[in-house]
C-alpha atoms as a PDB file:
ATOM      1  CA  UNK A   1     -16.711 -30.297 265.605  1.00  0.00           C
ATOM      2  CA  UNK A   2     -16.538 -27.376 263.596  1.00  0.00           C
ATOM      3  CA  UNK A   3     -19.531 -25.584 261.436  1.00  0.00           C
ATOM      4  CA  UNK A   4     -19.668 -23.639 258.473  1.00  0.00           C
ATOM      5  CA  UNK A   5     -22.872 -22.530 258.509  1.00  0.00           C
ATOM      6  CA  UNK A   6     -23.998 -23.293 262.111  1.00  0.00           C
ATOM      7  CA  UNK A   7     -22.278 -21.933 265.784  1.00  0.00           C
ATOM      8  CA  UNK A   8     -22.736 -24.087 268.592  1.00  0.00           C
ATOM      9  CA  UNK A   9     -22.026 -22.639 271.884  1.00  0.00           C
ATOM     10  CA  UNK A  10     -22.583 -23.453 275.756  1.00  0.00           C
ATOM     11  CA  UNK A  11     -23.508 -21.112 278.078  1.00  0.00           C
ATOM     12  CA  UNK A  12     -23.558 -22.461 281.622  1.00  0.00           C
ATOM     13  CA  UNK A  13     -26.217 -25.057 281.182  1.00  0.00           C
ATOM     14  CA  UNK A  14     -27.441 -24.104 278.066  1.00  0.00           C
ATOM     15  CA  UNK A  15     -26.443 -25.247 274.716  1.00  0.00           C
ATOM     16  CA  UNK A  16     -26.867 -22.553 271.959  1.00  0.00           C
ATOM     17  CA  UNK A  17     -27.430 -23.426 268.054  1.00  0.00           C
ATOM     18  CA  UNK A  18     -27.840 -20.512 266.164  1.00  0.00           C
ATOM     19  CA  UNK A  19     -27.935 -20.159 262.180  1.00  0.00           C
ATOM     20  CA  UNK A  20     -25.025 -18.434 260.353  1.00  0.00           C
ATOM     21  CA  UNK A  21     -25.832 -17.625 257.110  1.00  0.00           C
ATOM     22  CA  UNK A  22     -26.649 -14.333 257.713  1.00  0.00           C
ATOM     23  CA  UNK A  23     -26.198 -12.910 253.863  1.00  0.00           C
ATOM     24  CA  UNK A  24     -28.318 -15.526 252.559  1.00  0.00           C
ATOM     25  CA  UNK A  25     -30.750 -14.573 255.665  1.00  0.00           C
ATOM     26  CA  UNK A  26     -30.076 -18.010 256.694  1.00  0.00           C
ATOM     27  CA  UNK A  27     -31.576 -20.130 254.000  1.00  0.00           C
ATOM     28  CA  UNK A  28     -30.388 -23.733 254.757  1.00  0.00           C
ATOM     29  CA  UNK A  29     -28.669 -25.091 251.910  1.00  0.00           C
ATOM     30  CA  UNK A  30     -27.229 -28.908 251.784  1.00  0.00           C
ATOM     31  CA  UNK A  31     -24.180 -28.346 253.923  1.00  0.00           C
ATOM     32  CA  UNK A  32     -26.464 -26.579 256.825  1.00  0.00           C
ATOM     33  CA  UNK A  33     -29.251 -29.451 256.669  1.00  0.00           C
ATOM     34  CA  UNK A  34     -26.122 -31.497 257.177  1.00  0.00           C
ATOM     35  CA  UNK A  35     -24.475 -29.486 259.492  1.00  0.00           C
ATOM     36  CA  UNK A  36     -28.176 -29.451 261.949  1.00  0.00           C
ATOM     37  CA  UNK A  37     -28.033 -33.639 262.072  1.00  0.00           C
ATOM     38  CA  UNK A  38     -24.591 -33.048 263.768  1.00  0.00           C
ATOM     39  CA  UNK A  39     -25.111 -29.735 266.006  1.00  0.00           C
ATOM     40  CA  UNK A  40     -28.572 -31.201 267.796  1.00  0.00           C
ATOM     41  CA  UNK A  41     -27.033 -34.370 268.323  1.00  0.00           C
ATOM     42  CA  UNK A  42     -23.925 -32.703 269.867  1.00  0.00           C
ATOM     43  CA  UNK A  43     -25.781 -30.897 271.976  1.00  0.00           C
ATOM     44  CA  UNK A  44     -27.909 -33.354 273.287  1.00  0.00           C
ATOM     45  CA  UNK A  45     -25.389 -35.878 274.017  1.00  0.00           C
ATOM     46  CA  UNK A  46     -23.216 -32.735 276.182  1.00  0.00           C
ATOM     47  CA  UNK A  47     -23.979 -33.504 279.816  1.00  0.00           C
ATOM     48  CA  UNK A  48     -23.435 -30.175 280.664  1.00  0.00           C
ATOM     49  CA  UNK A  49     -26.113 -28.859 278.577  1.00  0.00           C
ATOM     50  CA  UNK A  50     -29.834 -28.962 279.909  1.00  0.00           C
ATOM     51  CA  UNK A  51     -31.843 -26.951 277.528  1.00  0.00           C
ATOM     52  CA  UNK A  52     -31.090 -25.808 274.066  1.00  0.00           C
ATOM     53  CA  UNK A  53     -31.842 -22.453 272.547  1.00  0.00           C
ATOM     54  CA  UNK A  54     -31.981 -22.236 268.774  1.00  0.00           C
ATOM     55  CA  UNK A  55     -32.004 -18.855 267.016  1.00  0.00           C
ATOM     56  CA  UNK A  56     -30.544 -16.741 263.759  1.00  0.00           C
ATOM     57  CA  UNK A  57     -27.762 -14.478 263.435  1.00  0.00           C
ATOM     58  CA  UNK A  58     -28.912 -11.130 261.274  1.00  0.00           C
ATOM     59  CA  UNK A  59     -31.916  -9.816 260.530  1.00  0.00           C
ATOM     60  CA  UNK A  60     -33.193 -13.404 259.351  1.00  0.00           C
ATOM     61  CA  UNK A  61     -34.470 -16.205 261.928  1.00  0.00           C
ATOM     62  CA  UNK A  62     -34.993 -19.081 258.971  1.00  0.00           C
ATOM     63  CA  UNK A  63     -36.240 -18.781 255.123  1.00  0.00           C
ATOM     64  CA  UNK A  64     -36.267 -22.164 254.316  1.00  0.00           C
ATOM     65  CA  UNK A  65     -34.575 -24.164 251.627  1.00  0.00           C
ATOM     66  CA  UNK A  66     -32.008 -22.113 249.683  1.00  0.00           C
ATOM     67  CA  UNK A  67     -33.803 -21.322 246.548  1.00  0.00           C
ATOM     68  CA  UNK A  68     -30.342 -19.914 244.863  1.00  0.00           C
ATOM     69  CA  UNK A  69     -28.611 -23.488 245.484  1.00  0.00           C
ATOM     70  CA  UNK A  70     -31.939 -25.254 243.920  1.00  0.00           C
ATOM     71  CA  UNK A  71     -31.616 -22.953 240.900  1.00  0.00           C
ATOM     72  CA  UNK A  72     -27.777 -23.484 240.178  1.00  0.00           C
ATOM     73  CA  UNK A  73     -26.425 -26.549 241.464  1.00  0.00           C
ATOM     74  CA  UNK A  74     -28.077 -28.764 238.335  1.00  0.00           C
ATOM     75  CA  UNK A  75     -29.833 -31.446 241.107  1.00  0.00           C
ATOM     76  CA  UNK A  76     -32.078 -29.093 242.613  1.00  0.00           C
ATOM     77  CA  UNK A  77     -35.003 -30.591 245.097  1.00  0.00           C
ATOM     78  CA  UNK A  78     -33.996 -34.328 243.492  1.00  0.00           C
ATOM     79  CA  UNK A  79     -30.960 -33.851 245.627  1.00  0.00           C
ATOM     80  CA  UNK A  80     -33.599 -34.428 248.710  1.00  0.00           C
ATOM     81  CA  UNK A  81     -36.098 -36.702 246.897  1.00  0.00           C
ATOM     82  CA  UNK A  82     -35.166 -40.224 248.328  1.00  0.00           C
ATOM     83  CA  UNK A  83     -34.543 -38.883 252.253  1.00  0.00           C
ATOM     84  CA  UNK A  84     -38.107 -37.434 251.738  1.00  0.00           C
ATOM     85  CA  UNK A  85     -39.815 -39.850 250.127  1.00  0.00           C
ATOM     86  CA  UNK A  86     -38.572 -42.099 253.175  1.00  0.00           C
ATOM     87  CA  UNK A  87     -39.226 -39.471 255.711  1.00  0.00           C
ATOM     88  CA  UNK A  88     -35.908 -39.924 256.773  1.00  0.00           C
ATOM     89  CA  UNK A  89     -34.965 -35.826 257.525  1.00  0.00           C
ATOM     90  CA  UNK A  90     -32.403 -35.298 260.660  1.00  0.00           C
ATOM     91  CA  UNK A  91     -32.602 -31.043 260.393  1.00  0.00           C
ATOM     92  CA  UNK A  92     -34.945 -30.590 263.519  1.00  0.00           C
ATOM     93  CA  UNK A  93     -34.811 -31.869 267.388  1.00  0.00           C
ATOM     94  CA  UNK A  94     -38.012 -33.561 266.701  1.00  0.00           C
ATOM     95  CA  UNK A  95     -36.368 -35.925 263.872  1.00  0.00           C
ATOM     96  CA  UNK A  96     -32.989 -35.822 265.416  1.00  0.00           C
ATOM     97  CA  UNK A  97     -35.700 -37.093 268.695  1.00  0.00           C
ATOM     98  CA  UNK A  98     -33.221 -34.604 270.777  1.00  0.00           C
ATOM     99  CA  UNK A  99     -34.329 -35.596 274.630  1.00  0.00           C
ATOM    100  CA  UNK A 100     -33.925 -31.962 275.645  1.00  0.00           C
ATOM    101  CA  UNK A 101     -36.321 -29.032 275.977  1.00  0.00           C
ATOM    102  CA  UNK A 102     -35.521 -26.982 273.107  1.00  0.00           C
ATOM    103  CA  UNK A 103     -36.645 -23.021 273.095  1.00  0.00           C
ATOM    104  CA  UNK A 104     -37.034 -21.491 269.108  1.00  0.00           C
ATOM    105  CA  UNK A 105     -36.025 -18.155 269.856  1.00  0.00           C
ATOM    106  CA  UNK A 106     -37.652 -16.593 266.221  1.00  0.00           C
ATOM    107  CA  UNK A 107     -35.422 -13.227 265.397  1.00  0.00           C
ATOM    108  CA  UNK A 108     -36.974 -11.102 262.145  1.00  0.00           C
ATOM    109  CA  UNK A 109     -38.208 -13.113 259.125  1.00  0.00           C
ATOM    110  CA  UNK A 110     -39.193 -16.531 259.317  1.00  0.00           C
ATOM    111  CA  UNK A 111     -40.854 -18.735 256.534  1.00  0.00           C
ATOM    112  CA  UNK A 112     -40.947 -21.075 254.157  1.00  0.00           C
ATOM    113  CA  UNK A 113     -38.729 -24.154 255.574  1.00  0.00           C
ATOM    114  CA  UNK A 114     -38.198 -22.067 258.567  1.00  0.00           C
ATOM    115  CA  UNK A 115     -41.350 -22.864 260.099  1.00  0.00           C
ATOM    116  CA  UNK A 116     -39.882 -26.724 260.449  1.00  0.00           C
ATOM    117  CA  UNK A 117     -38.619 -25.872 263.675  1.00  0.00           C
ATOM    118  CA  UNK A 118     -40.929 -23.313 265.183  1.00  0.00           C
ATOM    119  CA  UNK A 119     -43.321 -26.577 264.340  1.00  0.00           C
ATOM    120  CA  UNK A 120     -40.839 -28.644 266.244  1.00  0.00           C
ATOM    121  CA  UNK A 121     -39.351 -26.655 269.088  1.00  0.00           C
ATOM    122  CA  UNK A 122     -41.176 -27.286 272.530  1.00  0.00           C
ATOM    123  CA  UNK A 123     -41.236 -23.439 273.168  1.00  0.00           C
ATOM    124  CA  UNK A 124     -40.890 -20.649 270.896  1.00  0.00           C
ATOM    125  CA  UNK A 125     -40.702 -17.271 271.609  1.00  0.00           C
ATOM    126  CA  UNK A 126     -40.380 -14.007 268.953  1.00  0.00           C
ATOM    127  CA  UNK A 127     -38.858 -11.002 268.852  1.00  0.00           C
ATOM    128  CA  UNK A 128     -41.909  -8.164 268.537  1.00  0.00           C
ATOM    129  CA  UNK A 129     -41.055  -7.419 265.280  1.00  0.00           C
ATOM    130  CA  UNK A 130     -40.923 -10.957 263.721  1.00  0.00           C
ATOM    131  CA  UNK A 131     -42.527 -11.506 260.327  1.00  0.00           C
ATOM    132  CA  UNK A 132     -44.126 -15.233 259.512  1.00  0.00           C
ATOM    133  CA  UNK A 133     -45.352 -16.085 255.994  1.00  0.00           C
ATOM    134  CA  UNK A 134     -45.280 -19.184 253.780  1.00  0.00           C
ATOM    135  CA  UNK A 135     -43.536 -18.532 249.906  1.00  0.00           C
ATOM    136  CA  UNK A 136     -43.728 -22.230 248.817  1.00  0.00           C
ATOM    137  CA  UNK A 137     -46.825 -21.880 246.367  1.00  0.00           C
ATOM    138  CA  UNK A 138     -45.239 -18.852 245.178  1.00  0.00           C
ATOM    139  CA  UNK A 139     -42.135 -20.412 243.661  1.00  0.00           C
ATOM    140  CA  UNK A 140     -44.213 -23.396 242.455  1.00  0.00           C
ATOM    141  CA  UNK A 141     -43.382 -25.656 245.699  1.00  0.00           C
ATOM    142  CA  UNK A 142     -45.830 -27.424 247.691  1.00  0.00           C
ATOM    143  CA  UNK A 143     -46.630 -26.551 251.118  1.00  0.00           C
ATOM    144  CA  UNK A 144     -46.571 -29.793 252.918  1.00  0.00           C
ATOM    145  CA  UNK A 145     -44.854 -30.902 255.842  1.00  0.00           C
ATOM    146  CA  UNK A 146     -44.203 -27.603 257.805  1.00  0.00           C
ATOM    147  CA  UNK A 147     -47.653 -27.081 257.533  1.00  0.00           C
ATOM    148  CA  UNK A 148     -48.790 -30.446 258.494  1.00  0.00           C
ATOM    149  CA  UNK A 149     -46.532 -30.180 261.701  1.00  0.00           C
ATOM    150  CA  UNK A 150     -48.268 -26.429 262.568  1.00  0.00           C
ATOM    151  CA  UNK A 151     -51.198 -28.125 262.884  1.00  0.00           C
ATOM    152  CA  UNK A 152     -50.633 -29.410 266.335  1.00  0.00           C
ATOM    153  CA  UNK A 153     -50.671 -25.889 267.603  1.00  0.00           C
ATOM    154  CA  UNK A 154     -52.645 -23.825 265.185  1.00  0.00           C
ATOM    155  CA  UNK A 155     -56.270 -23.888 264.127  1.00  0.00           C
ATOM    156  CA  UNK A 156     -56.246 -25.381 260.829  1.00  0.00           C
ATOM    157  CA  UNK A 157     -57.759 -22.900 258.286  1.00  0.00           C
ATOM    158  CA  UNK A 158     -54.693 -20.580 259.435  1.00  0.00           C
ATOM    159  CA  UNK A 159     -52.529 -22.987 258.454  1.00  0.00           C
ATOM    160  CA  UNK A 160     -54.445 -23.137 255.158  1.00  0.00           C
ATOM    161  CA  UNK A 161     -54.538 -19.556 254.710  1.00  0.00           C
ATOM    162  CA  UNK A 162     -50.927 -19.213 255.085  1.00  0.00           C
ATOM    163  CA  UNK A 163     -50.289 -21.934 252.498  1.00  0.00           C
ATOM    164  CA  UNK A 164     -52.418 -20.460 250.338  1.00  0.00           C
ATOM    165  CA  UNK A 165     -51.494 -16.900 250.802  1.00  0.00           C
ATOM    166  CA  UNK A 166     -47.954 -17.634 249.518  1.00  0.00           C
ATOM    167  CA  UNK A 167     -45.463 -14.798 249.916  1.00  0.00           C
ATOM    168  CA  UNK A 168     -48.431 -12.302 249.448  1.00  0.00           C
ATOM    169  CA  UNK A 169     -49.374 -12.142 252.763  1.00  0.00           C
ATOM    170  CA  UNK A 170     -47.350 -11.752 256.322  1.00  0.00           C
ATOM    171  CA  UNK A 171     -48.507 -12.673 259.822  1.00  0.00           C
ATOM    172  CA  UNK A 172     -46.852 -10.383 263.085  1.00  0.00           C
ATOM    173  CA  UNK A 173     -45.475 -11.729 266.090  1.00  0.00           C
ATOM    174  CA  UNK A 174     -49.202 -10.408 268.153  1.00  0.00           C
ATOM    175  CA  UNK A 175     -51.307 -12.487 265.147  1.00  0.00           C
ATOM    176  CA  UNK A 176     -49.127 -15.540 265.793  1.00  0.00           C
ATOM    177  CA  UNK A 177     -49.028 -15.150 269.376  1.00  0.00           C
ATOM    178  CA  UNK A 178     -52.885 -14.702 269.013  1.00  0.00           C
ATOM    179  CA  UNK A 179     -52.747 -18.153 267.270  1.00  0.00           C
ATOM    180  CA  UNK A 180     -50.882 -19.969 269.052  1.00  0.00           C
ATOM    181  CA  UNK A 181     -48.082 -20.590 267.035  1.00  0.00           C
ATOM    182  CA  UNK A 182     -45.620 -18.337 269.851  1.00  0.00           C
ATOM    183  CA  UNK A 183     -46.130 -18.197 273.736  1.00  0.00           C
ATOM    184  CA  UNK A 184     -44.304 -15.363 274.024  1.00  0.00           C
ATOM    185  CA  UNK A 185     -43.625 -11.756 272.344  1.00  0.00           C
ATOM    186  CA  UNK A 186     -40.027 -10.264 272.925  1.00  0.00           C
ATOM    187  CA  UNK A 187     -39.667  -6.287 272.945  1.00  0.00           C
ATOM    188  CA  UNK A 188     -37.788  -4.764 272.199  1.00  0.00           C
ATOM    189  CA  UNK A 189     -36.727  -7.128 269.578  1.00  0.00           C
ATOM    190  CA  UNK A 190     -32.666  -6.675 270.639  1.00  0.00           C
ATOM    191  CA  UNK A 191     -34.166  -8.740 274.457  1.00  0.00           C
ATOM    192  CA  UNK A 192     -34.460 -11.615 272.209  1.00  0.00           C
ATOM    193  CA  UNK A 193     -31.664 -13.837 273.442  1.00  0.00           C
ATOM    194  CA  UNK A 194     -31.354 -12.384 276.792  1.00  0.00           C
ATOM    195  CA  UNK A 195     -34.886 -13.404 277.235  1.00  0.00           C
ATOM    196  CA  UNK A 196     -34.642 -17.196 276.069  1.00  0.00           C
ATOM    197  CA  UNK A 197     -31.648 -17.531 277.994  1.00  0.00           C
ATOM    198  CA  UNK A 198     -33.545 -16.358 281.147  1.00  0.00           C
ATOM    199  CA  UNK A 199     -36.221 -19.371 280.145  1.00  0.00           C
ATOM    200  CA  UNK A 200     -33.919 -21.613 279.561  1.00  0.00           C
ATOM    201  CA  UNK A 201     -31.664 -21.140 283.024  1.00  0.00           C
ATOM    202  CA  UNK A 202     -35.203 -21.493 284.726  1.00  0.00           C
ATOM    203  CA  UNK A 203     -36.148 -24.366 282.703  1.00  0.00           C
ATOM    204  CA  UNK A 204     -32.873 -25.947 283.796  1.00  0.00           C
ATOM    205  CA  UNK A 205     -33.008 -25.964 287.168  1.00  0.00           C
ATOM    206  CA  UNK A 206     -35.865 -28.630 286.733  1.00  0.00           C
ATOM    207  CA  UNK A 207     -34.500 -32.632 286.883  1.00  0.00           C
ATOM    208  CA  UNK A 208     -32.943 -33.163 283.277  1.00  0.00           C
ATOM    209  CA  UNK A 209     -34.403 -36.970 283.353  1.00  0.00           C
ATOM    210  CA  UNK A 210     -38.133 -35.959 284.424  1.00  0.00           C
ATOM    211  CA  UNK A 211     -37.925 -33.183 281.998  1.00  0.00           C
ATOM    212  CA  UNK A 212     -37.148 -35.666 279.236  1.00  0.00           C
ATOM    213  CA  UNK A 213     -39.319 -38.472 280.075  1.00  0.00           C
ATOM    214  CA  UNK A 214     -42.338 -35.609 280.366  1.00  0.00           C
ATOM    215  CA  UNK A 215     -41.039 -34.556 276.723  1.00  0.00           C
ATOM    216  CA  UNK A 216     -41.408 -37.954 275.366  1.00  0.00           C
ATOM    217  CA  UNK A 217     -44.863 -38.344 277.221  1.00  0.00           C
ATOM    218  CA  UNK A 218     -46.177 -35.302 275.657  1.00  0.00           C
ATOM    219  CA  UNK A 219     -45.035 -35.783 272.228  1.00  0.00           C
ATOM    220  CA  UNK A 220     -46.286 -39.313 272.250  1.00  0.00           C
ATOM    221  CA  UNK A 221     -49.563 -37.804 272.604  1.00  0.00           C
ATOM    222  CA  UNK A 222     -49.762 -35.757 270.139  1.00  0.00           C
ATOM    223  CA  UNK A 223     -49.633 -39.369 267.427  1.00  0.00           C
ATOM    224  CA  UNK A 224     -52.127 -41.449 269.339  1.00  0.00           C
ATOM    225  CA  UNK A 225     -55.535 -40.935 270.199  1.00  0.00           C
ATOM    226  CA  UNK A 226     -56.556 -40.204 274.278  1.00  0.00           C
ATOM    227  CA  UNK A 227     -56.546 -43.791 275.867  1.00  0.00           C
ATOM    228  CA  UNK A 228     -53.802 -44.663 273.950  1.00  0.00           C
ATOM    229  CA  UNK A 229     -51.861 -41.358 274.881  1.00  0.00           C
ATOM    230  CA  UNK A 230     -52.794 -41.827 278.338  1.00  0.00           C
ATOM    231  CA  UNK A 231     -51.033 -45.372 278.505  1.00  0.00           C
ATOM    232  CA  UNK A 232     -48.112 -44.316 277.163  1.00  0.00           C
ATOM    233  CA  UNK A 233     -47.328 -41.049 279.768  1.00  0.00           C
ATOM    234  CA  UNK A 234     -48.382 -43.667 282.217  1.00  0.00           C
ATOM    235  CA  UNK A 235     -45.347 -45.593 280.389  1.00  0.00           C
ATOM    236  CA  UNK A 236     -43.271 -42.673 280.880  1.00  0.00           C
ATOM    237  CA  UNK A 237     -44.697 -41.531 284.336  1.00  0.00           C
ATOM    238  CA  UNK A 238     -43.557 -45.190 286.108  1.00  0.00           C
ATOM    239  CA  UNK A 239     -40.674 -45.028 283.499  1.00  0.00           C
ATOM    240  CA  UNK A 240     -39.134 -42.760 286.182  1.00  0.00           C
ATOM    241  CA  UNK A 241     -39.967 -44.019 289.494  1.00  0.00           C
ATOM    242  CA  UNK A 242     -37.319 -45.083 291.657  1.00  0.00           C
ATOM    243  CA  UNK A 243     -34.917 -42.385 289.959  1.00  0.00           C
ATOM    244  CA  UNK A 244     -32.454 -40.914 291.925  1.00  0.00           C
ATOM    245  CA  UNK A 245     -34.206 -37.672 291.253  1.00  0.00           C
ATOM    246  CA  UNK A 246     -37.381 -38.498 292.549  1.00  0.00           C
ATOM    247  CA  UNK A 247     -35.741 -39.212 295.582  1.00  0.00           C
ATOM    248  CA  UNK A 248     -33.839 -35.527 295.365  1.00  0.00           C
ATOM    249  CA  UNK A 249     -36.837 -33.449 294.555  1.00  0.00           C
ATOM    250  CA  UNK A 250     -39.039 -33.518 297.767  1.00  0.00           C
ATOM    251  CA  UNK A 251     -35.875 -34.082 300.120  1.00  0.00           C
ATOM    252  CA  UNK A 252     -34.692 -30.717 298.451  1.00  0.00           C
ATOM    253  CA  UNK A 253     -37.720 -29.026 298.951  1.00  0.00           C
ATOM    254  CA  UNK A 254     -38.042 -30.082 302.407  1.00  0.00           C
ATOM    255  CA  UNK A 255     -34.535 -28.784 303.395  1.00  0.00           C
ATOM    256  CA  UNK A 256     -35.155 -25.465 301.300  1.00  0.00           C
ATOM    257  CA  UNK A 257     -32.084 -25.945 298.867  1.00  0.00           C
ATOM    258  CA  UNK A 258     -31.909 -26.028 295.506  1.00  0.00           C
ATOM    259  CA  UNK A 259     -31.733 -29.949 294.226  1.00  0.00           C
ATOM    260  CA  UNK A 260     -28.695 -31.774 293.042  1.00  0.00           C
ATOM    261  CA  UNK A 261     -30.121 -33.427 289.563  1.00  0.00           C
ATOM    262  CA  UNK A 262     -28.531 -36.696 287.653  1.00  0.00           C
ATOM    263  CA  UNK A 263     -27.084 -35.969 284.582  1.00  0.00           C
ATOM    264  CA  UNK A 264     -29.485 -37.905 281.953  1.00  0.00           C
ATOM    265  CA  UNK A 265     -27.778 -41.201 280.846  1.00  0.00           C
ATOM    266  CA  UNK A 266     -25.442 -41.130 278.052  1.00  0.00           C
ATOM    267  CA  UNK A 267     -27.250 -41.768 274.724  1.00  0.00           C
END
């Protein structure tokens, strides 16, 4: 389909989403948080795409909810009230449950709502001269489920020091990396996407259906406590067994070729 405020691409085997709202430094109003439900869905149901990279056109990765639409459009955040009171979002892989590794490839500024899907990439990289920082408490939102999310990743009184911080304080791509919040630093900053496609060709060499049932495995644990985490990738481990591509992987390594992967099944 088409996109207003999104482009979806494919290159070889990877599926690109990139923000394109690049004079409102890609703020999402209500047609992009629309538009996202579509675009990761599409992308994930394409069996030629094995690993999606998401990114921003301009000098803007993500800044969150468009703050200009919330002023103007006489609903402002009641327009969202019942889909979040439900928890029933669809803007990010992780609530669209998209069963392929996604790479957040962060490009300039990034806050506010942006950090929704640095929180729920499986990699994220960051161009060297990325800026993080949280505005919410500064124009009288709460800081809240962004936050929550970060804490998988981050120690916990950064999070809360960002929250409270508002817009009067930024955080650099080393302090993040430092943190944990990036695995990666990107310089120059104009490598960016050259440098997330390079980790995503590598990362899709690897069997599409072991990477996805290892996805699954790992984000289960991150809800449950240890035993019960450890059942369920044992869930996910046997899940697999008997896979065509279980079969593929050692007799490709023994004959020194590169191996000839199932397409995941259809969703």
């Amino acid at each position: 389909m088409g996109y207003e405020t999104l482009i979806v691409e494919r290159r070889g085997r990877v599926g690109w989403l990139i923000n394109n709202r690049p004079d409102q430094l890609n703020a999402m109003n209500s047609k992009m948080r629309e538009e996202f439900a579509e675009a990761w869905l599409e992308l994930d149901r394409d069996p030629e795409v094995r690993v999606i990279v998401h990114t921003g056109e301009g000098r803007a990765f993500q800044t969150g909810v468009d703050v200009v639409e919330l002023a103007t459009d006489g609903q402002g955040m009641e327009r969202y009230r019942e889909s979040v009171e439900k928890f029933d979002l669809h803007f990010t892989s992780w609530h669209q449950k998209v069963r392929k590794p996604v790479i957040t490839a962060v490009n300039g500024i990034c806050c506010g709502g942006g950090f929704h899907w640095v929180a729920d990439a499986d990699i994220v990289i960051a161009a060297s001269d990325t800026q993080f920082f949280d505005p919410h408490v500064s124009v009288g939102q709460v800081v809240a489920l962004e936050a929550i999310a970060l804490l998988k990743k981050m120690p916990a009184e950064t999070v809360m020091r960002m929250a409270l911080m508002g817009a009067h304080e930024r955080m650099g791509a080393q302090r993040a990396y430092e943190l944990g919040m990036i695995s990666e630093i990107v310089d120059p900053p104009e490598r960016l996407r050259e440098r997330a496609g390079e980790i995503a060709e590598a990362i899709a060499r690897n069997s599409p259906s072991a990477m996805a049932a290892t996805k699954k495995a790992l984000w289960d644990a991150m809800e449950f406590g240890l035993t019960e985490a450890s059942k369920t990738g044992a869930f996910h481990m046997t899940g697999i067994w008997g896979h065509p591509d279980q079969i593929e992987g050692p007799a490709a390594f023994a004959e020194k070729r590169e191996p000839q992967w199932e397409p995941l099944d259809p969703i």
